[in-house]
Protein backbone atom coordinates (compact mmCIF):
# COMPACT_ATOMS: atom_id res chain seq x y z
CA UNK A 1 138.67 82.80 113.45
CA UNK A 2 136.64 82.98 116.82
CA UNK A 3 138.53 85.71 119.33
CA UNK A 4 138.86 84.06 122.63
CA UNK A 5 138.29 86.96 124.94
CA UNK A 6 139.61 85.90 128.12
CA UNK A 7 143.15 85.53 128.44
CA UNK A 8 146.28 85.43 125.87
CA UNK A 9 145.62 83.03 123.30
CA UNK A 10 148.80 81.09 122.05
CA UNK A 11 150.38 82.25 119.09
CA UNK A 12 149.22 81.15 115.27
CA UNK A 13 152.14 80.74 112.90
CA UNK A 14 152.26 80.49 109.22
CA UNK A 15 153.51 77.19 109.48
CA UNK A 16 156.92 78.47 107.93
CA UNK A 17 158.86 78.29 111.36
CA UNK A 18 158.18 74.89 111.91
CA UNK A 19 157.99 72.00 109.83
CA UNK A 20 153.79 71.86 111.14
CA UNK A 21 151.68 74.57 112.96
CA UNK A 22 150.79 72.22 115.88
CA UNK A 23 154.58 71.93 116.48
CA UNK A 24 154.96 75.23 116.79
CA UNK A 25 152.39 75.64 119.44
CA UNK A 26 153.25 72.55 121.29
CA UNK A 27 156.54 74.16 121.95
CA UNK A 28 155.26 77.57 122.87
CA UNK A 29 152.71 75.28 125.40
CA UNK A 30 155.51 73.16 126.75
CA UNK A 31 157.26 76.69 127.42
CA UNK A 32 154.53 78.25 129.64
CA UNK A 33 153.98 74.83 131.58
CA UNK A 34 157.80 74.67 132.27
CA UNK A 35 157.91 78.60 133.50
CA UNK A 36 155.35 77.92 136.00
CA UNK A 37 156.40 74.83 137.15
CA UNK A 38 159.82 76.01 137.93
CA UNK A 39 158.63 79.44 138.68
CA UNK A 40 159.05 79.03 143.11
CA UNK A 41 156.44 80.02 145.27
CA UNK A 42 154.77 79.45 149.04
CA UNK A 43 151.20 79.17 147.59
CA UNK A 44 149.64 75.75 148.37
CA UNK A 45 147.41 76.14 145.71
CA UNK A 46 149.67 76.85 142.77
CA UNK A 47 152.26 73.96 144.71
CA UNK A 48 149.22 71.34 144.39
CA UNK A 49 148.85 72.25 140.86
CA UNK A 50 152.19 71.65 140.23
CA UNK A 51 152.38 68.11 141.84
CA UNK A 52 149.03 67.23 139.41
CA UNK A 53 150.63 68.44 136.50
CA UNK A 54 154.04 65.90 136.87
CA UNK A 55 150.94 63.14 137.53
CA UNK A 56 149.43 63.96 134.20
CA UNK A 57 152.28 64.24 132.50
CA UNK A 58 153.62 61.06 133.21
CA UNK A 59 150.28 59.75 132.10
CA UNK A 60 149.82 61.12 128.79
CA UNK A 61 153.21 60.31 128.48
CA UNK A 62 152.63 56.55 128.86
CA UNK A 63 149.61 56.97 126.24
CA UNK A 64 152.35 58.35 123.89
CA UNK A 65 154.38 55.46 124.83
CA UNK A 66 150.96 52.89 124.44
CA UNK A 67 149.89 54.38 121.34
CA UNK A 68 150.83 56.12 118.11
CA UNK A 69 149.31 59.51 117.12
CA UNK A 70 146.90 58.51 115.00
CA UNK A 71 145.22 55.79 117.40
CA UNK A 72 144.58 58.77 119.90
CA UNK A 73 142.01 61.29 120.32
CA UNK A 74 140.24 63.54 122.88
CA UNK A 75 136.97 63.68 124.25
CA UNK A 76 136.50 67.19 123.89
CA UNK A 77 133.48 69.40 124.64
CA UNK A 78 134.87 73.18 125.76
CA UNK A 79 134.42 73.02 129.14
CA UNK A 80 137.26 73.58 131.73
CA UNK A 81 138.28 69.83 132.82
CA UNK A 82 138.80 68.82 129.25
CA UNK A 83 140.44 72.27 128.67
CA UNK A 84 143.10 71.70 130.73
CA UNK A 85 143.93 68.22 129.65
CA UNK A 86 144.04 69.40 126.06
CA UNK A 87 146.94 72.18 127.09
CA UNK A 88 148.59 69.28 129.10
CA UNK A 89 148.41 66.91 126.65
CA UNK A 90 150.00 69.72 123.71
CA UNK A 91 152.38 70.88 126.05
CA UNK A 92 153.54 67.26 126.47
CA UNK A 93 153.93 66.28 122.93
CA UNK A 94 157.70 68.02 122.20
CA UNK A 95 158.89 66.15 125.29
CA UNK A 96 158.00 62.57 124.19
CA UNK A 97 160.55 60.34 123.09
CA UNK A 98 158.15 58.47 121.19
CA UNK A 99 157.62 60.80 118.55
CA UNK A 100 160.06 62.64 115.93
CA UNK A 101 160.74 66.12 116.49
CA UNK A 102 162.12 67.42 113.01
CA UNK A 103 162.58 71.39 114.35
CA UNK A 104 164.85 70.22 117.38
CA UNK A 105 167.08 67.26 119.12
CA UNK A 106 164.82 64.73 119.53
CA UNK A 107 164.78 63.97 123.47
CA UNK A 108 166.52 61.24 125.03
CA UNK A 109 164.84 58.13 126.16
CA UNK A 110 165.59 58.73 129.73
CA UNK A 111 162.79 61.60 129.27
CA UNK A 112 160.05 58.85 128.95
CA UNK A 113 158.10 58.89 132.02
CA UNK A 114 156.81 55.44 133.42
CA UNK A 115 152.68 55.45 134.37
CA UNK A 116 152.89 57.97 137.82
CA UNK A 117 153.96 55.54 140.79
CA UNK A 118 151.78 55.57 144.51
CA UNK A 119 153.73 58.55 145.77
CA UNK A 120 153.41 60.85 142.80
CA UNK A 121 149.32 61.22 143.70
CA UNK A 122 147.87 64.07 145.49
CA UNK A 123 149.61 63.95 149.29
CA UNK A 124 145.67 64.10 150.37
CA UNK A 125 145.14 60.40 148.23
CA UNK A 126 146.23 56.93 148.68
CA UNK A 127 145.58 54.80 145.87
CA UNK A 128 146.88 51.65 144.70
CA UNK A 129 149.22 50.74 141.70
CA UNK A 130 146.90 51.47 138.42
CA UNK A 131 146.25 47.85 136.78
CA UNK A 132 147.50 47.40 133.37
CA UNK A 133 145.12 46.72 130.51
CA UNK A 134 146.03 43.28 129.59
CA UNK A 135 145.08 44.40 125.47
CA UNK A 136 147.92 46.98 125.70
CA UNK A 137 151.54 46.47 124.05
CA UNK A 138 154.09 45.85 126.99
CA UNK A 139 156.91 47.22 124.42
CA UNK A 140 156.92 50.81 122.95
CA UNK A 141 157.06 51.13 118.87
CA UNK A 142 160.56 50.53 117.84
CA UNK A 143 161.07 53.73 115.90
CA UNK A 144 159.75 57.44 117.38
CA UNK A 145 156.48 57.96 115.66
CA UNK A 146 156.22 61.08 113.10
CA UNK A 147 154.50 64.09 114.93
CA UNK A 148 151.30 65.14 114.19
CA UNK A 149 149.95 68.02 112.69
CA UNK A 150 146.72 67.51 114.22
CA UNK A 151 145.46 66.55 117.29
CA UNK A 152 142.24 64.31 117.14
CA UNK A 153 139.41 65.09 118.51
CA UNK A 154 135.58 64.11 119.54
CA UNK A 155 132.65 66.74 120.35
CA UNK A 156 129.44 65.24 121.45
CA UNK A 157 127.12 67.94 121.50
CA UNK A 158 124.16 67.98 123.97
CA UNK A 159 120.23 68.20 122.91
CA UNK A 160 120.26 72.11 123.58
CA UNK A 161 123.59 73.17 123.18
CA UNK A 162 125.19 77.20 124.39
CA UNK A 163 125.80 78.87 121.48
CA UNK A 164 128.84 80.29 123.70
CA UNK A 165 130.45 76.73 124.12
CA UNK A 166 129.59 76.04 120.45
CA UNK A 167 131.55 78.97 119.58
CA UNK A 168 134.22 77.99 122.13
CA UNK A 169 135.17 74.62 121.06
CA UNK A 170 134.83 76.53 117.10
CA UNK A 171 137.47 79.23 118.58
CA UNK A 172 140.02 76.31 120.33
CA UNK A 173 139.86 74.05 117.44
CA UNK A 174 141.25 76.16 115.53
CA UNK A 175 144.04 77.97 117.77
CA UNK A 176 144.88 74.32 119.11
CA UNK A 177 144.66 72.86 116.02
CA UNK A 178 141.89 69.98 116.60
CA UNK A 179 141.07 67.36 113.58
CA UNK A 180 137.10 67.84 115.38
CA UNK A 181 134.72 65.50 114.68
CA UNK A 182 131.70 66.88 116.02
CA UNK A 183 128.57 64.34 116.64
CA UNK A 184 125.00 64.13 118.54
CA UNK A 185 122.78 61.70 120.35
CA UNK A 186 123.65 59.46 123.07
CA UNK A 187 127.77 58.62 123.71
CA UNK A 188 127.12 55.10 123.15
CA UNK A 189 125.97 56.00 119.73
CA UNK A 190 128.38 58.62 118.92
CA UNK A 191 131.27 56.44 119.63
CA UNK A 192 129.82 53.60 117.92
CA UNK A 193 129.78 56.15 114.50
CA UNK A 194 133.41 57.96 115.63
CA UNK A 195 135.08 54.30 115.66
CA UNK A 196 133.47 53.74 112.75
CA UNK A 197 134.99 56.46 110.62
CA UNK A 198 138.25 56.41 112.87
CA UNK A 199 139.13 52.34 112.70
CA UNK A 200 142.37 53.63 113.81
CA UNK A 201 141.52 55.01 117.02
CA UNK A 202 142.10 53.19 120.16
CA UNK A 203 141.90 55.14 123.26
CA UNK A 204 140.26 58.50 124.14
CA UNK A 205 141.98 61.13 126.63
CA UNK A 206 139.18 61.82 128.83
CA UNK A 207 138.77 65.05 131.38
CA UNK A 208 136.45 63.34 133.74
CA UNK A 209 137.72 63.59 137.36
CA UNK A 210 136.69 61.49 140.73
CA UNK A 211 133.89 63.96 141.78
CA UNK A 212 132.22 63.46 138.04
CA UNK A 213 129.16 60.97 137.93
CA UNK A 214 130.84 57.49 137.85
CA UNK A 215 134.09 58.83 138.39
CA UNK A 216 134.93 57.84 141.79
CA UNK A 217 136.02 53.97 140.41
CA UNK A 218 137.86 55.47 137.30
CA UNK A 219 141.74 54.55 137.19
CA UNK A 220 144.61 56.56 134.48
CA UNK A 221 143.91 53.65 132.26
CA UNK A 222 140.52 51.96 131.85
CA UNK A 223 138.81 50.05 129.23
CA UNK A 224 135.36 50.80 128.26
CA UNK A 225 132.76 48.65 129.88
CA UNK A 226 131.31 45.35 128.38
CA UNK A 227 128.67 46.21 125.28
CA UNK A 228 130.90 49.62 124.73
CA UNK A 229 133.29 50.31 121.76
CA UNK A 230 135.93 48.71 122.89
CA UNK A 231 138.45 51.60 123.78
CA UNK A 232 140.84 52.45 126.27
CA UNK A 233 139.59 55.88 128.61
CA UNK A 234 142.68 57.63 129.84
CA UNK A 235 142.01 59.79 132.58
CA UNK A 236 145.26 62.28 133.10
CA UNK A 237 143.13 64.98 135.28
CA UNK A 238 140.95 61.73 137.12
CA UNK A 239 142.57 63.01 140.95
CA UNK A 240 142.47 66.79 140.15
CA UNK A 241 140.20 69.15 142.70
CA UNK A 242 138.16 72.03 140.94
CA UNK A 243 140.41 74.70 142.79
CA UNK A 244 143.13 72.95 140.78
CA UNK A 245 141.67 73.26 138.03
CA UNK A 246 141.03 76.47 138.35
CA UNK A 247 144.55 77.39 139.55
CA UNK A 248 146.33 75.65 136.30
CA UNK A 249 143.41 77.56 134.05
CA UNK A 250 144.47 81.54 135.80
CA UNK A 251 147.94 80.94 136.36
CA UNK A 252 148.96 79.99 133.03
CA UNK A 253 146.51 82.38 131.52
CA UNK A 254 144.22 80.31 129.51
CA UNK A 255 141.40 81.21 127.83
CA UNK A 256 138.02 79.77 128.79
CA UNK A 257 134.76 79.33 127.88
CA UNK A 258 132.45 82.93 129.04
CA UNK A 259 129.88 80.79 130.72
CA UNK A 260 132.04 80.35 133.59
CA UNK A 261 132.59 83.90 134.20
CA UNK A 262 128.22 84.15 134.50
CA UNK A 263 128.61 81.70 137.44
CA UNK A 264 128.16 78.36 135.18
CA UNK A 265 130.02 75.69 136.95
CA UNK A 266 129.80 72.80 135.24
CA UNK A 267 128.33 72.86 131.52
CA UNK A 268 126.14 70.74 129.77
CA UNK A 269 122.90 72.32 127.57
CA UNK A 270 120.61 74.66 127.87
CA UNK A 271 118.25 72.61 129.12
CA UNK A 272 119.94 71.38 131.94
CA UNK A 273 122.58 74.10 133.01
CA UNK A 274 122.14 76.77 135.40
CA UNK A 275 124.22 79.83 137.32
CA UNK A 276 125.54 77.73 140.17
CA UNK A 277 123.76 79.43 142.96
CA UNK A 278 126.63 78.89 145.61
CA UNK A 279 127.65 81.79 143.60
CA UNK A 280 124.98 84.05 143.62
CA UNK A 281 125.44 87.38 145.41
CA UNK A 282 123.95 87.56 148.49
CA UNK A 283 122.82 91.27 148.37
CA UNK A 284 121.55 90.54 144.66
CA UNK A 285 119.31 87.20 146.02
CA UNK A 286 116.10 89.85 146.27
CA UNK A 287 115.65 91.59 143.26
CA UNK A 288 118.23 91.05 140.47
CA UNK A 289 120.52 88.27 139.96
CA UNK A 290 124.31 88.30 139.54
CA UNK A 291 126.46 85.34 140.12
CA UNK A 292 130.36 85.64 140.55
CA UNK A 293 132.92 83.58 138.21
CA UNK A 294 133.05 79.80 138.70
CA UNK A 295 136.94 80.10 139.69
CA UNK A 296 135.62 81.51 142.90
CA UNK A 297 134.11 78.67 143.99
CA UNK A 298 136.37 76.57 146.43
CA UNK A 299 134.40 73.17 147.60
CA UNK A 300 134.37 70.18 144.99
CA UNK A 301 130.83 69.11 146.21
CA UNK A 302 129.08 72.35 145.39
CA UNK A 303 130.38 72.24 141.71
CA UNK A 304 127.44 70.54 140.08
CA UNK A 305 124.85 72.65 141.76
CA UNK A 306 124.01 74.04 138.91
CA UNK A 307 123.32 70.93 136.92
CA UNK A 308 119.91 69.38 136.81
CA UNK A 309 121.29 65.80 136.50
């Protein structure tokens, strides 16, 4: 297995301590989330992440509630937005009342959390009530679902990929044990073929967030658009700011992808990707070139600088 390098990767088990490996880690996941949330503290930062995190939760926690295991999956492609969803979304699996939880007391159904209400959103925000799919079940299953022992998962890789995010998402779906189905070409395309060998599947957990291309519209809960696989995008992360992201990624000590500590902001392929140069050292701007780590960047606007589209 792929070392990741830069912080302290959850445990693997032998799958003896625990009726399924991804139980196991789940737990240890759900763990570090709860530490930090109730650890106190007077930093704004770290406070805002905590206030996105209950948000999140309560929305993957509606998609457990919406769906069984094996009609979800993840858009997942290494880079840090999707990153953090993925350790939400593990971290949120032991709590759910919809599923069965062999290696403890199942939680009570007073633990389900409803779709975040108006006040739960970032105090900077004011958005209205998300709409409701009309397609989706108003009723949860009437027995807790089994829990899975994988977590599904789609990788569309650009043209040119980084053989360092390659080599990421290799590491990750491994330690976060990932049933990866990894694809090419246009998204279109690639969900067209994904749907096609996943009949099952019926909405994708999606890391895009408002200051993404076509994000600024996006709700927790939105069906693809007309001519699309017809799918359900839920969008946990959709009000999170990069420094948020950021903050969740170094206070819970998650590893990351090494691109972002070479000044890579956002990630896409070679082709297209660049050192953000908001990060660039000013006394190395004649001469050499040396760009700091993206988690020192602060604004949301400057993130895609170093994207060509």
């Amino acid at each position: 297995m792929a070392t990741l390098q830069n912080g302290s990767a959850p445990p693997r088990t032998n799958g003896d301590a625990a009726p399924n490996e991804l139980e196991a880690l789940c737990l240890h996941l759900k763990t570090k989330v709860e530490t930090f949330l109730d650890a106190p503290t007077d930093d704004e930062l770290l406070n805002s992440v905590k206030n996105q995190i209950i948000v999140a939760r309560g929305v993957i926690d509606e998609a457990l509630r919406r769906y069984r295991p094996d009609e979800l999956s993840i858009s997942y492609n290494g880079g840090k937005d999707c990153l953090v969803l993925l350790i939400l979304i593990l971290a949120s699996l032991p709590s759910s009342s919809h599923l069965q939880h062999p290696s403890s007391t199942p939680p009570s159904t007073a633990q389900a959390s409803a779709t975040p209400q108006q006040s739960e959103l970032h105090p900077s925000e004011s958005r209205p009530s998300e709409p409701q799919p009309q397609s989706e079940p108003s009723q949860p299953p009437t027995a807790p679902q089994p829990f899975p022992d994988k977590l599904q998962a789609l990788y569309i890789r650009p043209p040119q990929p980084f053989a360092e995010v390659d080599a990421f998402v290799a590491a990750t779906t491994k330690t976060y044990q990932l049933d990866l189905t990894t694809t090419a070409g246009a998204m279109k395309a690639a969900l067209t073929a994904y749907l096609r060998g996943r009949p099952d599947v019926r909405a994708v957990f999606v890391g895009t967030r408002r200051t993404d291309p076509h994000g600024a519209d996006l709700s927790f809960f939105d069906e693809t658009d007309p001519g699309w696989p017809r799918l359900v995008r839920v969008h946990p992360v959709i009000d999170w700011h990069y420094r948020e992201v950021w903050g969740f990624i170094r206070a819970l000590g998650i590893p990351y992808c090494p691109l972002y500590d070479m000044g890579y902001t956002s990630l896409g392929g070679t082709d297209d990707t660049h050192p953000n140069p908001a990060l660039q050292d000013q006394a190395d701007r004649v001469g050499g070139q040396h760009f700091r780590p993206a988690y020192e960047l602060t604004e949301d606007r400057e993130e895609r600088l170093g994207r060509d589209r």
